[in-house]
PDB file of N, CA and C in Angstrom:
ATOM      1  N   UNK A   1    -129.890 -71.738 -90.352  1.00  0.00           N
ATOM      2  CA  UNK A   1    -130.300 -71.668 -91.731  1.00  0.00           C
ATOM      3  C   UNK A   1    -130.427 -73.097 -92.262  1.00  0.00           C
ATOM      4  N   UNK A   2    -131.275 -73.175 -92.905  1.00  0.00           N
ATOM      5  CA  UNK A   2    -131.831 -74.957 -93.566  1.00  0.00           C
ATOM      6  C   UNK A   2    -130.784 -74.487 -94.718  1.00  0.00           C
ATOM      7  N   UNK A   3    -129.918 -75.611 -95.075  1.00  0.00           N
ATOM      8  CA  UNK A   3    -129.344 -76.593 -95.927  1.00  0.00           C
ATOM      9  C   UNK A   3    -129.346 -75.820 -96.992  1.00  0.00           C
ATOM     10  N   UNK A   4    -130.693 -76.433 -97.626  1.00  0.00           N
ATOM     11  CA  UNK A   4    -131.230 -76.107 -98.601  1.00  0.00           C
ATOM     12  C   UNK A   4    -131.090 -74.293 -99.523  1.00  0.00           C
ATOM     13  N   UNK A   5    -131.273 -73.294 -98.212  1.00  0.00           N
ATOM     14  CA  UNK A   5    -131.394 -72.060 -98.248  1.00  0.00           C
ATOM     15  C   UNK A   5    -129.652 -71.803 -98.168  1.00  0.00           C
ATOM     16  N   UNK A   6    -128.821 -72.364 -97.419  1.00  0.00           N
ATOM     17  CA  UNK A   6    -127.643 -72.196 -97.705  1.00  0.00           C
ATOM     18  C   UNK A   6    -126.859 -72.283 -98.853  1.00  0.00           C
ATOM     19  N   UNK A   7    -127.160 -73.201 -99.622  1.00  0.00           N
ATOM     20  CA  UNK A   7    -126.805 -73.543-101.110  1.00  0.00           C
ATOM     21  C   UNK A   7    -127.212 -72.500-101.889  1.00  0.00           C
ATOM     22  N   UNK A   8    -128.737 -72.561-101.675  1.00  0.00           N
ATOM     23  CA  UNK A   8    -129.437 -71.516-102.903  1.00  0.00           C
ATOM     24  C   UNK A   8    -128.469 -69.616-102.759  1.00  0.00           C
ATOM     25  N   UNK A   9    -128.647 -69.599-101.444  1.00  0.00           N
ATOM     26  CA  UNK A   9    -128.109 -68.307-101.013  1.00  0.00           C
ATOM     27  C   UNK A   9    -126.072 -68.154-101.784  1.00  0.00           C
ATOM     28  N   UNK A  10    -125.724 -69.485-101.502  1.00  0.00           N
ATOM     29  CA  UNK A  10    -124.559 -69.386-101.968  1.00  0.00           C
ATOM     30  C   UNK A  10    -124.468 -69.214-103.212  1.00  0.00           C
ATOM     31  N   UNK A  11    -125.230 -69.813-104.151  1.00  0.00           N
ATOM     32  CA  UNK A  11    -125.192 -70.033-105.571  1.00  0.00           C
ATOM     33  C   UNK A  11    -125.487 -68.766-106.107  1.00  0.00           C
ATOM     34  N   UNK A  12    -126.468 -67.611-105.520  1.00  0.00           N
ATOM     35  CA  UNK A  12    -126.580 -66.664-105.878  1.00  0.00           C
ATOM     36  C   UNK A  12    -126.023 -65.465-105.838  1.00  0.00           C
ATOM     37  N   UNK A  13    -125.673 -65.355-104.323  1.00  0.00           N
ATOM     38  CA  UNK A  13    -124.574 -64.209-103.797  1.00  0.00           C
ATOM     39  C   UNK A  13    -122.578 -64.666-104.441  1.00  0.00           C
ATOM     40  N   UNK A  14    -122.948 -65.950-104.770  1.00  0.00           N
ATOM     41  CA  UNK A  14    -121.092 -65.973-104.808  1.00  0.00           C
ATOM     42  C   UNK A  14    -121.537 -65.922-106.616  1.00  0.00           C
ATOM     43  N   UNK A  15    -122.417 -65.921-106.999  1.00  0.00           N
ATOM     44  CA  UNK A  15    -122.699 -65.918-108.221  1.00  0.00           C
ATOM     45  C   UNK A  15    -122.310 -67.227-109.113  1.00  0.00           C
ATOM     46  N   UNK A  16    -122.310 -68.746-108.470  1.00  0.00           N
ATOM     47  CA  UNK A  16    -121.463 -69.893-109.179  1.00  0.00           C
ATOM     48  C   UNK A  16    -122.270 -70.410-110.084  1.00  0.00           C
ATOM     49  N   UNK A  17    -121.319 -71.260-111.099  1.00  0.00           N
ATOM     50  CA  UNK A  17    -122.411 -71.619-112.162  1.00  0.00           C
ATOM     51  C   UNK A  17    -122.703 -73.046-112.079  1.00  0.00           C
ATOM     52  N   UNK A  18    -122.438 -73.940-111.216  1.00  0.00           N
ATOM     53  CA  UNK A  18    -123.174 -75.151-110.957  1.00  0.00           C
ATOM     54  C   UNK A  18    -124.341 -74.940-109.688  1.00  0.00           C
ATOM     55  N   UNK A  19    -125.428 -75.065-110.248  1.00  0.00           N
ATOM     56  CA  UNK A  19    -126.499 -74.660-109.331  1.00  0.00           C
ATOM     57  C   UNK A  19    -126.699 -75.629-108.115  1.00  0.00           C
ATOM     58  N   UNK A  20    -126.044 -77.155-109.062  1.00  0.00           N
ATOM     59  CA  UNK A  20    -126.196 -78.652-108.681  1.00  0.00           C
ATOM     60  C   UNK A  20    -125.169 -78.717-107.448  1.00  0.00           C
ATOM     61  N   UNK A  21    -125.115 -77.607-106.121  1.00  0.00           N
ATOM     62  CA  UNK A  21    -123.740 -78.072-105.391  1.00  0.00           C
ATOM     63  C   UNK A  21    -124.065 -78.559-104.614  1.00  0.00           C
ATOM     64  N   UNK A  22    -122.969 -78.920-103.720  1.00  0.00           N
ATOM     65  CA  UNK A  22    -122.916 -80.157-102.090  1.00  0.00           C
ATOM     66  C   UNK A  22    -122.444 -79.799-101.544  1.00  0.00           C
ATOM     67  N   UNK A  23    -121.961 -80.845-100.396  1.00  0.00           N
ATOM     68  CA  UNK A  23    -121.040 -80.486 -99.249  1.00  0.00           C
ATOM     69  C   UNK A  23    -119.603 -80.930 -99.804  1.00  0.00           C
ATOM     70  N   UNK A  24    -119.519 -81.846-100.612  1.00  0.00           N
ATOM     71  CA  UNK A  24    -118.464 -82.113-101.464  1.00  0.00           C
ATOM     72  C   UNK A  24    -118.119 -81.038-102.886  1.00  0.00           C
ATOM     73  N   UNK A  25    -118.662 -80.339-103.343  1.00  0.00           N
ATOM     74  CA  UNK A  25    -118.407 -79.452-104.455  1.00  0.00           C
ATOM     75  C   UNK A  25    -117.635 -78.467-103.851  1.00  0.00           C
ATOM     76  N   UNK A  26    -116.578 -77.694-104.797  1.00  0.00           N
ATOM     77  CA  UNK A  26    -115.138 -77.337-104.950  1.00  0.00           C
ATOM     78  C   UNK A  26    -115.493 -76.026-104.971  1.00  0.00           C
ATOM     79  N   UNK A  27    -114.986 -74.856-104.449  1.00  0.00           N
ATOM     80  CA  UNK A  27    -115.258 -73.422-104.585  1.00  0.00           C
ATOM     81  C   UNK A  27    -113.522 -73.125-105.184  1.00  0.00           C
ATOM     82  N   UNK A  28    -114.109 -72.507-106.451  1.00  0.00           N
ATOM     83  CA  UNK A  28    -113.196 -72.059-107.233  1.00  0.00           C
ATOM     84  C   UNK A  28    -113.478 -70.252-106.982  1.00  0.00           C
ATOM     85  N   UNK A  29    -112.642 -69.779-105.846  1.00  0.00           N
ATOM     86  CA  UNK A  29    -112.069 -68.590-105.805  1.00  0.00           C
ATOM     87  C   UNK A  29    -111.718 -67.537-106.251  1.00  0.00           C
ATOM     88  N   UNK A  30    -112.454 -66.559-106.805  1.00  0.00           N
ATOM     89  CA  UNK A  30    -111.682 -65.616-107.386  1.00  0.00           C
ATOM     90  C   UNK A  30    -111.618 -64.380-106.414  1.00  0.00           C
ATOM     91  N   UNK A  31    -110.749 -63.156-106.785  1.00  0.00           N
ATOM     92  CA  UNK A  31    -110.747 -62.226-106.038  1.00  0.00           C
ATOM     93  C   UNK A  31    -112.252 -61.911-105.557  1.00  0.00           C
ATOM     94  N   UNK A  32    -113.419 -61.284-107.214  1.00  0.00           N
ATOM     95  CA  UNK A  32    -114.441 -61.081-106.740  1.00  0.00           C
ATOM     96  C   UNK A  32    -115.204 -62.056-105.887  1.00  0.00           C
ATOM     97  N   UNK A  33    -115.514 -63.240-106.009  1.00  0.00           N
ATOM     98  CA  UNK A  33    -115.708 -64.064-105.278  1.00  0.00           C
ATOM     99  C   UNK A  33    -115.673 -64.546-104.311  1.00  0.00           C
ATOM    100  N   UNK A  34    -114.135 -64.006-103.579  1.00  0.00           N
ATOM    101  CA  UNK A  34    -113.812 -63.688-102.362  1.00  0.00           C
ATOM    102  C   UNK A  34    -114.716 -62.844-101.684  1.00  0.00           C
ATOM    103  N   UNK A  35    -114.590 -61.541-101.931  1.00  0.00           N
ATOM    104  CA  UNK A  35    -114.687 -60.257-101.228  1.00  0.00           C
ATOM    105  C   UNK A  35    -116.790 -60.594-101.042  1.00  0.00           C
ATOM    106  N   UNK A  36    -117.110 -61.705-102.581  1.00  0.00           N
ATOM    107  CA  UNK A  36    -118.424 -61.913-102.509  1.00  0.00           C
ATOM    108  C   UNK A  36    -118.804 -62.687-101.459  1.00  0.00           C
ATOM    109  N   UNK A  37    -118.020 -63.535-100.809  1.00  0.00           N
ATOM    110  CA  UNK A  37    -118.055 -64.658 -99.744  1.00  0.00           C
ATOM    111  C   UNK A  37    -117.874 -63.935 -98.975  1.00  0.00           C
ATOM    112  N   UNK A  38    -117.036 -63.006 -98.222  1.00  0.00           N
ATOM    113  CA  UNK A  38    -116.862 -62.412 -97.369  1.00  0.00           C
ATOM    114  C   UNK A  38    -118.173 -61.622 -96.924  1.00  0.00           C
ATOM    115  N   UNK A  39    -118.789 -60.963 -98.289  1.00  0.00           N
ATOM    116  CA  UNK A  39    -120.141 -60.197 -97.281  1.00  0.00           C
ATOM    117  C   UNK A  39    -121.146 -61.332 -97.328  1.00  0.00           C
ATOM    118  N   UNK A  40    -121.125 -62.635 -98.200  1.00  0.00           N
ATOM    119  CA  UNK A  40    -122.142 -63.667 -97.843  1.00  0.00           C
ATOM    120  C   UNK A  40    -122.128 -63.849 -96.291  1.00  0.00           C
ATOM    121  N   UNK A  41    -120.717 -64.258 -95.765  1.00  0.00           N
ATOM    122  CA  UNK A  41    -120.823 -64.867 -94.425  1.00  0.00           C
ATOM    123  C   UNK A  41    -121.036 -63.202 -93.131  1.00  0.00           C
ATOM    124  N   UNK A  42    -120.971 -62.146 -93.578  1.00  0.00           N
ATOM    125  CA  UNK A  42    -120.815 -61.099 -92.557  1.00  0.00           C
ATOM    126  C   UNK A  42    -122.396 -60.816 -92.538  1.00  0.00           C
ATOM    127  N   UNK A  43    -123.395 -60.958 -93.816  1.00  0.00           N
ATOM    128  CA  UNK A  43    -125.042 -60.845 -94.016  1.00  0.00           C
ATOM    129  C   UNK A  43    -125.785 -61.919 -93.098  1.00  0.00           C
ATOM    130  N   UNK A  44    -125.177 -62.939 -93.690  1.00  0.00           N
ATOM    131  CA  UNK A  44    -125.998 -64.079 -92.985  1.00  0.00           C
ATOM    132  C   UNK A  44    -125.619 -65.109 -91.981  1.00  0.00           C
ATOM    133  N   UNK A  45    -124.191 -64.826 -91.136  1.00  0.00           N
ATOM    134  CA  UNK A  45    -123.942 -65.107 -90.044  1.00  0.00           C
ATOM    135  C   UNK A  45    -123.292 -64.604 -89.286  1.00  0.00           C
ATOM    136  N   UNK A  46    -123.064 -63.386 -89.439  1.00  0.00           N
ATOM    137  CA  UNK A  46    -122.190 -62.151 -88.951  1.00  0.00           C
ATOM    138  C   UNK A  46    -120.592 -62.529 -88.379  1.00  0.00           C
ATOM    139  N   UNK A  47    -120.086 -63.270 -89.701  1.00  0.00           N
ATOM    140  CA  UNK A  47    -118.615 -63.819 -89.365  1.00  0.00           C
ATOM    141  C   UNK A  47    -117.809 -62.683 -90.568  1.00  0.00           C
ATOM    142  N   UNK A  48    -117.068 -61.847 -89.453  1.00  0.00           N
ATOM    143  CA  UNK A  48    -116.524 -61.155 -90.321  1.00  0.00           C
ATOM    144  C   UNK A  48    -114.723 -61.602 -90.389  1.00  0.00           C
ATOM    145  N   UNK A  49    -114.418 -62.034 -91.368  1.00  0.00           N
ATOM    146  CA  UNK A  49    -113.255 -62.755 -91.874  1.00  0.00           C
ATOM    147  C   UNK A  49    -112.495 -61.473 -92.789  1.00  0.00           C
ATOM    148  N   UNK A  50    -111.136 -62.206 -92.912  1.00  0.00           N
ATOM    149  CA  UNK A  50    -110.188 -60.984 -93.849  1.00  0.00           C
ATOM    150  C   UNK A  50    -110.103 -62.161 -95.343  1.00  0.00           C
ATOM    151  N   UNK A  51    -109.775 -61.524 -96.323  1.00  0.00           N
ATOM    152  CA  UNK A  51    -109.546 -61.969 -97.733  1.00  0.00           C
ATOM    153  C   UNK A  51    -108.090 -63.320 -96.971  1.00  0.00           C
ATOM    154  N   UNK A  52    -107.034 -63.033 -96.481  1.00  0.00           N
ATOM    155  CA  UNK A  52    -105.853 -64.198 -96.005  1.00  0.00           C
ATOM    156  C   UNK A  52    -106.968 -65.097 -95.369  1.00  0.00           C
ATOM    157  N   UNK A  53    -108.022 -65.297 -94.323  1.00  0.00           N
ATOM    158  CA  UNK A  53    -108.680 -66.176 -93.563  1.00  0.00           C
ATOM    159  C   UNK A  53    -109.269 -67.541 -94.994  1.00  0.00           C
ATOM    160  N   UNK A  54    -109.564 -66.614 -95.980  1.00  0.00           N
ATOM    161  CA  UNK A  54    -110.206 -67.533 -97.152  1.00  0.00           C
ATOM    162  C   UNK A  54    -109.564 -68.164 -97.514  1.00  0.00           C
ATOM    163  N   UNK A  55    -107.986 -68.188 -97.611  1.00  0.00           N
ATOM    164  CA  UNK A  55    -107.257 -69.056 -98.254  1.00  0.00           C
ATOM    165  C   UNK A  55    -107.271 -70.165 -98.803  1.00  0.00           C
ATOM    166  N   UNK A  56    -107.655 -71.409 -97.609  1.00  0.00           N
ATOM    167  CA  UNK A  56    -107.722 -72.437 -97.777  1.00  0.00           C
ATOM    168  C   UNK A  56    -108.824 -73.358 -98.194  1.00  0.00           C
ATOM    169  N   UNK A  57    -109.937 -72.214 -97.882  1.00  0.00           N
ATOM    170  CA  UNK A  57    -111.307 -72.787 -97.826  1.00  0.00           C
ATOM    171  C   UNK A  57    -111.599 -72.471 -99.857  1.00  0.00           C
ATOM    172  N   UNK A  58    -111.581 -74.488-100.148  1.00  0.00           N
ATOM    173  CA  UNK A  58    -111.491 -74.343-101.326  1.00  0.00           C
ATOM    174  C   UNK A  58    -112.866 -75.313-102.027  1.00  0.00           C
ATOM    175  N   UNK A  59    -113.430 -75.965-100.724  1.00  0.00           N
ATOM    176  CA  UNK A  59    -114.923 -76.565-100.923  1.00  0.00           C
ATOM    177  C   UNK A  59    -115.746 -76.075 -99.781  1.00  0.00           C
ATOM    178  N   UNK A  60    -117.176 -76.432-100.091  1.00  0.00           N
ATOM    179  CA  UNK A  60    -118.079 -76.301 -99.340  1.00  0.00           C
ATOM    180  C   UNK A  60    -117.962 -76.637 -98.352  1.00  0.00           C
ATOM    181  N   UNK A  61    -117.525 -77.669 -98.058  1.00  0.00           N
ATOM    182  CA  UNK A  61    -117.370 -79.087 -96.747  1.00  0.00           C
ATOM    183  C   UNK A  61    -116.528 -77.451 -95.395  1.00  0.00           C
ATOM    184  N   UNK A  62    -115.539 -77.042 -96.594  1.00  0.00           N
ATOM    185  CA  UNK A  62    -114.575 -76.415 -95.446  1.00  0.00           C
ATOM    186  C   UNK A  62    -115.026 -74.712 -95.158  1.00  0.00           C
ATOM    187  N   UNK A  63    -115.560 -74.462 -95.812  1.00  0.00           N
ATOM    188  CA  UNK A  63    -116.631 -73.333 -95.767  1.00  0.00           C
ATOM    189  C   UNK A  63    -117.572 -73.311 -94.849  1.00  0.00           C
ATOM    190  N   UNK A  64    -118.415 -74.657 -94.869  1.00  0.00           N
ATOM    191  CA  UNK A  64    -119.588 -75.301 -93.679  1.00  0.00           C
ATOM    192  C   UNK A  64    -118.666 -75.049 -92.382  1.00  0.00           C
ATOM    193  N   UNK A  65    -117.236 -75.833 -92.451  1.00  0.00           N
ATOM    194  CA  UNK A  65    -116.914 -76.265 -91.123  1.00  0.00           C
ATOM    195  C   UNK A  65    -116.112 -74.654 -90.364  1.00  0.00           C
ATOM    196  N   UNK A  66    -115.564 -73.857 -91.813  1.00  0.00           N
ATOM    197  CA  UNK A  66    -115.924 -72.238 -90.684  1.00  0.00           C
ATOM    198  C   UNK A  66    -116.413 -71.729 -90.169  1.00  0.00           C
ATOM    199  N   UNK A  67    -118.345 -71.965 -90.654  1.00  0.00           N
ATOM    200  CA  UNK A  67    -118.988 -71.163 -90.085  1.00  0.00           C
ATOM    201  C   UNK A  67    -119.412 -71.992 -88.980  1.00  0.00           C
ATOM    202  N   UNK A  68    -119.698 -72.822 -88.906  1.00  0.00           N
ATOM    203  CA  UNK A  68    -119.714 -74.055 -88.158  1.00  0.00           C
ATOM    204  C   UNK A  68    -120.882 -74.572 -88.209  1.00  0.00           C
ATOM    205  N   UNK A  69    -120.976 -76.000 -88.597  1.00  0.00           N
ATOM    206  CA  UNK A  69    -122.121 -76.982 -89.287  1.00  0.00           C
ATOM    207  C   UNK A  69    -123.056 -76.978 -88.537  1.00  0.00           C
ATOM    208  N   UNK A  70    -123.196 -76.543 -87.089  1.00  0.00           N
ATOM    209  CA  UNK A  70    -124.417 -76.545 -86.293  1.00  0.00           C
ATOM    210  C   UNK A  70    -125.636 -75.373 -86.357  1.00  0.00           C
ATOM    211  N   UNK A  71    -124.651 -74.133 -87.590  1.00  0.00           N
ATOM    212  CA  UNK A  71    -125.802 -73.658 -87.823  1.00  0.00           C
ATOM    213  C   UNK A  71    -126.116 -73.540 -89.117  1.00  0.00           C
ATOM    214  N   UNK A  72    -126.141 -74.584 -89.889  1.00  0.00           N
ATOM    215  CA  UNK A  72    -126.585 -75.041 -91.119  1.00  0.00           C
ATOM    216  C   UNK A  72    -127.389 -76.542 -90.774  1.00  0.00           C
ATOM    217  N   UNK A  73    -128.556 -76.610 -90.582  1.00  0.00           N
ATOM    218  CA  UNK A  73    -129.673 -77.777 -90.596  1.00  0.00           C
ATOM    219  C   UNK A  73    -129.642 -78.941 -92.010  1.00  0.00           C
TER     220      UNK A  73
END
């Protein structure tokens, strides 16, 4: 998936309100948000994770490096 389409896809499915994000911008967590990340990554890279796996992942940077950066262009 290009970069680009990763962001947009995130911004829409996790529903966030800085459109402006990075690899450095902060994912502020909520329950729904969770469970919304969870079917983001099971749709579009078929990583199926539990709500405890999310814990830590509290920016993009560490989000990228779950799914793993080689398949984000």
């Amino acid at each position: 998936m290009k970069i680009n389409d990763f962001f947009n896809k995130l911004v829409n499915d996790l529903e966030l309100e800085d459109v402006d994000i990075n690899e450095a911008s902060s994912l502020h967590l909520t329950s729904l948000k969770t469970l919304a990340l969870m079917s983001f990554l099971d749709e579009h890279f078929s990583i199926r994770v539990k709500a405890i796996d999310l814990k830590g992942i509290d920016s993009i940077n560490k989000l990228m490096d779950l799914i793993g950066k080689d398949k984000i262009e």
